[in-house]
PDB file of N, CA and C in Angstrom:
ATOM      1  N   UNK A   1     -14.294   3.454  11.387  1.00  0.00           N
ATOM      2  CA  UNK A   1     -14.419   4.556  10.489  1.00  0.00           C
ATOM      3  C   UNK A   1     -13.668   4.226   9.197  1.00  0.00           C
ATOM      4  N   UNK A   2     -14.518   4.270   8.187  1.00  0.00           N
ATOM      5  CA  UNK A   2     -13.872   4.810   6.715  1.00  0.00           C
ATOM      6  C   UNK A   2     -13.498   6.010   5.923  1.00  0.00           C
ATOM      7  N   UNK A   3     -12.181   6.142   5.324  1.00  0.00           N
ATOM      8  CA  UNK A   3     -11.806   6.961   4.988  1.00  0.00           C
ATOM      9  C   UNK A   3     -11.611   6.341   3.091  1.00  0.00           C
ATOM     10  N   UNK A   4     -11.897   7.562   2.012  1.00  0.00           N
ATOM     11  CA  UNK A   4     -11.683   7.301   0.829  1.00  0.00           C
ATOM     12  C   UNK A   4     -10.710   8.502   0.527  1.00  0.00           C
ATOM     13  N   UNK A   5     -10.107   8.110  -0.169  1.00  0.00           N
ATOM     14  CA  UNK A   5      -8.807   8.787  -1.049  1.00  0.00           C
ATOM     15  C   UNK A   5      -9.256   8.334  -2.249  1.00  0.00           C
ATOM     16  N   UNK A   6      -8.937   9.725  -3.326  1.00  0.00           N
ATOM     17  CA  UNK A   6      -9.074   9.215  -4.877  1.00  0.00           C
ATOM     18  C   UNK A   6      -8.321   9.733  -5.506  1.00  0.00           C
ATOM     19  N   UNK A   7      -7.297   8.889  -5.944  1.00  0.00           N
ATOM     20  CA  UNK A   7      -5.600   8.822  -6.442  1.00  0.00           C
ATOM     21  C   UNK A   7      -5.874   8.638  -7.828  1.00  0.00           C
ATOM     22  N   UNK A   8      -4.772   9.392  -8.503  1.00  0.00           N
ATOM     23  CA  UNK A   8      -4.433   9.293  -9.994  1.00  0.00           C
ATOM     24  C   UNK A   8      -4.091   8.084  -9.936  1.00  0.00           C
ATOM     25  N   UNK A   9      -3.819   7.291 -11.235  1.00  0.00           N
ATOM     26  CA  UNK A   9      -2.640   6.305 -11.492  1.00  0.00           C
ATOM     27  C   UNK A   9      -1.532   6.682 -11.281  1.00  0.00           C
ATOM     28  N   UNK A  10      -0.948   7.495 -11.352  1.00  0.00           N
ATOM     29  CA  UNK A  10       0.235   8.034 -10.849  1.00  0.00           C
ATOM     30  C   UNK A  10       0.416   7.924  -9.500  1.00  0.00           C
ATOM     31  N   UNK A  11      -0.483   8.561  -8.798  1.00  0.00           N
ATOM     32  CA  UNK A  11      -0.177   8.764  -7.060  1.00  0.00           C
ATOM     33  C   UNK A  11      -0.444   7.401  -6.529  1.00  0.00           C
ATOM     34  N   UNK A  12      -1.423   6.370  -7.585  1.00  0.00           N
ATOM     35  CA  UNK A  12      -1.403   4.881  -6.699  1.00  0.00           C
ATOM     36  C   UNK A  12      -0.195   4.343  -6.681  1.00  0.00           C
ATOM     37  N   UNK A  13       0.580   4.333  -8.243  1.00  0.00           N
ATOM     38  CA  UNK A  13       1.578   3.771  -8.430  1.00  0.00           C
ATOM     39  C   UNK A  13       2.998   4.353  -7.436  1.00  0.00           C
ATOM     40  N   UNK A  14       2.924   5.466  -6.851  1.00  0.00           N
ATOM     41  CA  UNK A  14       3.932   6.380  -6.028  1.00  0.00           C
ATOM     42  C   UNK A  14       3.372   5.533  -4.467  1.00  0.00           C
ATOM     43  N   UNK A  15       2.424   5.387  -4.138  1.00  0.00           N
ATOM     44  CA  UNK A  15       1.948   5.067  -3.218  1.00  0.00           C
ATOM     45  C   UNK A  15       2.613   3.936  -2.839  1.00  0.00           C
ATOM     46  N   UNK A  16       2.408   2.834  -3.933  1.00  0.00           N
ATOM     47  CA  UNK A  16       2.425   1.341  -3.480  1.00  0.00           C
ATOM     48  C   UNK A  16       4.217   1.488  -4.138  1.00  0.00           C
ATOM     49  N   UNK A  17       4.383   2.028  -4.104  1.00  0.00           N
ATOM     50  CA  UNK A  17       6.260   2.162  -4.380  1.00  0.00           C
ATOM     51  C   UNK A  17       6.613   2.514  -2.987  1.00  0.00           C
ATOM     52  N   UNK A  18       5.853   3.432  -2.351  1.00  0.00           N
ATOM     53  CA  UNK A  18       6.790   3.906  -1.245  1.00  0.00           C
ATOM     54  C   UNK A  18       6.491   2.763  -0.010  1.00  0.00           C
ATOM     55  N   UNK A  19       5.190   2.206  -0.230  1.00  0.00           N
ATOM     56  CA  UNK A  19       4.860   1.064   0.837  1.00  0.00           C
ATOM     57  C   UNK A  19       6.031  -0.185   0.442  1.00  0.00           C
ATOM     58  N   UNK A  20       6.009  -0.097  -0.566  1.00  0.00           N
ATOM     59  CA  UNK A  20       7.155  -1.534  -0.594  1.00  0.00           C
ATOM     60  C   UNK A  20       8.426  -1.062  -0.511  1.00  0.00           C
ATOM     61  N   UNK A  21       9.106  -0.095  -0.331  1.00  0.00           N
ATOM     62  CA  UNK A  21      10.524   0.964  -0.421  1.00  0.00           C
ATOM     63  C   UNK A  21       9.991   0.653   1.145  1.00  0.00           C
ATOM     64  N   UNK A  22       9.255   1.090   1.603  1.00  0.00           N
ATOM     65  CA  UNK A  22       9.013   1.100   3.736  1.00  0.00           C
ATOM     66  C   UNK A  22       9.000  -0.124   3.804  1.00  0.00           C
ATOM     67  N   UNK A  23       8.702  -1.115   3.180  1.00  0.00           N
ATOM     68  CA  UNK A  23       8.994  -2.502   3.673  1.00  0.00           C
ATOM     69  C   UNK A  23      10.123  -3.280   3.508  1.00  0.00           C
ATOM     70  N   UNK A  24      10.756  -2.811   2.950  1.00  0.00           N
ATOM     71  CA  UNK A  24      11.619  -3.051   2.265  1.00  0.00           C
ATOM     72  C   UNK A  24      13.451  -3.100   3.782  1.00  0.00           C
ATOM     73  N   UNK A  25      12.898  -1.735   4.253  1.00  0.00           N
ATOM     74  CA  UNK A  25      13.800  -1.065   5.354  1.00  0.00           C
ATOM     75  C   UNK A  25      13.301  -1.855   6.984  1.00  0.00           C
ATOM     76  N   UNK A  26      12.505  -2.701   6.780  1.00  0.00           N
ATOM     77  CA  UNK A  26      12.163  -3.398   8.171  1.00  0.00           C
ATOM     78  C   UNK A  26      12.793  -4.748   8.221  1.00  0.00           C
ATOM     79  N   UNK A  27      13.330  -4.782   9.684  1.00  0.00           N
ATOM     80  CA  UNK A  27      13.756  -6.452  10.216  1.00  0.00           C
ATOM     81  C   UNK A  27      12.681  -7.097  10.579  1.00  0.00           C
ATOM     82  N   UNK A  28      13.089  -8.247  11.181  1.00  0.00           N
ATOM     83  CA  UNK A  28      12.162  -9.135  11.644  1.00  0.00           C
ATOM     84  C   UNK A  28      12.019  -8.774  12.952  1.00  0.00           C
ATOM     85  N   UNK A  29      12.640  -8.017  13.474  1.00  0.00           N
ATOM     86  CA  UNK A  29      11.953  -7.514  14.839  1.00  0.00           C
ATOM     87  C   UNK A  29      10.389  -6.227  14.590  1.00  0.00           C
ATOM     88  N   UNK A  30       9.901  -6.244  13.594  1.00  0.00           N
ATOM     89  CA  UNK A  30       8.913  -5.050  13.614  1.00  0.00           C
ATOM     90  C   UNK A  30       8.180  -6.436  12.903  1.00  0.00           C
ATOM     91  N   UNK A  31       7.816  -7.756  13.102  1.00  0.00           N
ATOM     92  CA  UNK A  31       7.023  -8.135  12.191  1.00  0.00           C
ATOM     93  C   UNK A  31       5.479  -8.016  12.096  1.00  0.00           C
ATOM     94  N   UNK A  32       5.132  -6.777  13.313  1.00  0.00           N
ATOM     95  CA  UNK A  32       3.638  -7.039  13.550  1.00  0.00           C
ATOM     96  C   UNK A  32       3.439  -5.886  12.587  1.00  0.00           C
ATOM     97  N   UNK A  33       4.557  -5.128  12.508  1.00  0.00           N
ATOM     98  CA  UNK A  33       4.382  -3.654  11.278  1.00  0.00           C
ATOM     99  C   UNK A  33       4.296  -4.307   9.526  1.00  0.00           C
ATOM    100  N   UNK A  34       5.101  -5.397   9.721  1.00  0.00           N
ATOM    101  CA  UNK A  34       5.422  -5.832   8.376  1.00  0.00           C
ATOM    102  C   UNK A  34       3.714  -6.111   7.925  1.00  0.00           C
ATOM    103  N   UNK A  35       3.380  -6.870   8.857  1.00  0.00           N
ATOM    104  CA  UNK A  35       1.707  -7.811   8.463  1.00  0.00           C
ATOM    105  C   UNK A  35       0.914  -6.898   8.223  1.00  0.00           C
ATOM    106  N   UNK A  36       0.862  -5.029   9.083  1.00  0.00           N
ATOM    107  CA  UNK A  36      -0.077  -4.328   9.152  1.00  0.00           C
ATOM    108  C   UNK A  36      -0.072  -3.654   7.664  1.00  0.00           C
ATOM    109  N   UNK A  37       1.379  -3.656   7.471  1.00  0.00           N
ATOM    110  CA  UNK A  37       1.624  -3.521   5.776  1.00  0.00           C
ATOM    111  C   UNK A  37       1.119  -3.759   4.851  1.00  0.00           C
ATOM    112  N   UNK A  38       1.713  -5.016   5.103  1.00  0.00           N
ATOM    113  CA  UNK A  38       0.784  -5.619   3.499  1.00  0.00           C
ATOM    114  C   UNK A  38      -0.385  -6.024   3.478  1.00  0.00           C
ATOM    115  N   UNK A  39      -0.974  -5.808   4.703  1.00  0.00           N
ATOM    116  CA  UNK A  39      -2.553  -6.170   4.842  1.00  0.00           C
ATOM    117  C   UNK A  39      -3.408  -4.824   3.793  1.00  0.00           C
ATOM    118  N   UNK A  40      -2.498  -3.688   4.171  1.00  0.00           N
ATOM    119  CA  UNK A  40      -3.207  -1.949   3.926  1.00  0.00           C
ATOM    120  C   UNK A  40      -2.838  -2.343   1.890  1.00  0.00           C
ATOM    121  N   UNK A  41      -1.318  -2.599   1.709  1.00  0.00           N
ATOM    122  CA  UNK A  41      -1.005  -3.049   0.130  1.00  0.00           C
ATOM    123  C   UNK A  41      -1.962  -3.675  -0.121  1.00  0.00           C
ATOM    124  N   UNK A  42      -2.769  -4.569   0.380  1.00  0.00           N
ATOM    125  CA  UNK A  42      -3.135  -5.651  -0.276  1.00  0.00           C
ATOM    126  C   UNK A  42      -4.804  -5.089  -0.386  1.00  0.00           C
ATOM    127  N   UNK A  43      -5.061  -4.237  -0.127  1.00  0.00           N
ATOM    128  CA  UNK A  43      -6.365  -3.489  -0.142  1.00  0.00           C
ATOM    129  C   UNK A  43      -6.358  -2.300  -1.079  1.00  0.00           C
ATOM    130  N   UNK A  44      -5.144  -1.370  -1.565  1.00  0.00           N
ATOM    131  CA  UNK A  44      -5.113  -1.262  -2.938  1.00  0.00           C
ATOM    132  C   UNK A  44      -5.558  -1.341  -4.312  1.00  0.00           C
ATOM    133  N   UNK A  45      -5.675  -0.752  -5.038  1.00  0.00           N
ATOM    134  CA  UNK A  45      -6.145  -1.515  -6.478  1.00  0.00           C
ATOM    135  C   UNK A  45      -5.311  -1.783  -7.423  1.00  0.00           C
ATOM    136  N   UNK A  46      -5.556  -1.813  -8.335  1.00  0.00           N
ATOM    137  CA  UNK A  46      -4.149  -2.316  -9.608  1.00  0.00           C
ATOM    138  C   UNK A  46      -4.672  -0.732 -10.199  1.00  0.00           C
ATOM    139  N   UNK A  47      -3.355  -0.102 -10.324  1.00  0.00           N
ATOM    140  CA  UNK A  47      -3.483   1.088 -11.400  1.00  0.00           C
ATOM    141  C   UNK A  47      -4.206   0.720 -12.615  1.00  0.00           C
ATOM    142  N   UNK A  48      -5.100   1.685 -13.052  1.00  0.00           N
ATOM    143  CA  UNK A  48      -5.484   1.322 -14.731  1.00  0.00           C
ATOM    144  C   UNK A  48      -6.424   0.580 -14.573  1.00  0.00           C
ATOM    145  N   UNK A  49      -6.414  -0.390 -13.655  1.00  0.00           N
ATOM    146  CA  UNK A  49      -7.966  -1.193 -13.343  1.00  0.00           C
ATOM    147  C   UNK A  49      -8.837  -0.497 -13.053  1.00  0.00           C
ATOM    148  N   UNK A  50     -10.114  -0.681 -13.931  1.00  0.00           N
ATOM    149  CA  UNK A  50     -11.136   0.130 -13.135  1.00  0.00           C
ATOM    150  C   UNK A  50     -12.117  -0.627 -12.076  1.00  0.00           C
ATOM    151  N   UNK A  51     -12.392  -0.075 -10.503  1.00  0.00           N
ATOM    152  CA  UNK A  51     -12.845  -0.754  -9.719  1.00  0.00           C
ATOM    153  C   UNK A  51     -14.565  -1.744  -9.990  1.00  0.00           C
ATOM    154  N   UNK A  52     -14.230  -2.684  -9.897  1.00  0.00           N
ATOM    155  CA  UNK A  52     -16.083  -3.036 -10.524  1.00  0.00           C
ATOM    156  C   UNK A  52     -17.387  -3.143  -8.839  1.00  0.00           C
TER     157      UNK A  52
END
């Protein structure tokens, strides 16, 4: 299942602040959380970019 969210530039930029602030607070004992992380960051867009 897909889910869409449609975020200001503002709320992306709050978004991908609080994902890296939550990554930020993990050891290396959660590293399967760390990967699930930045897999979700890395699917993101760049604020201000418009998607093509």
């Amino acid at each position: 299942m897909n889910h869409t969210l449609e975020l200001t530039d503002e709320e992306l930029r709050l978004l991908q602040s609080a994902l890296h602030s939550y990554l930020d607070d993990f050891g290396h004992e959660e590293a399967d959380v760390l990967r699930r992380i930045k897999e979700l960051a890395a699917k993101l867009p760049t604020p201000g970019v418009p998607d093509d």
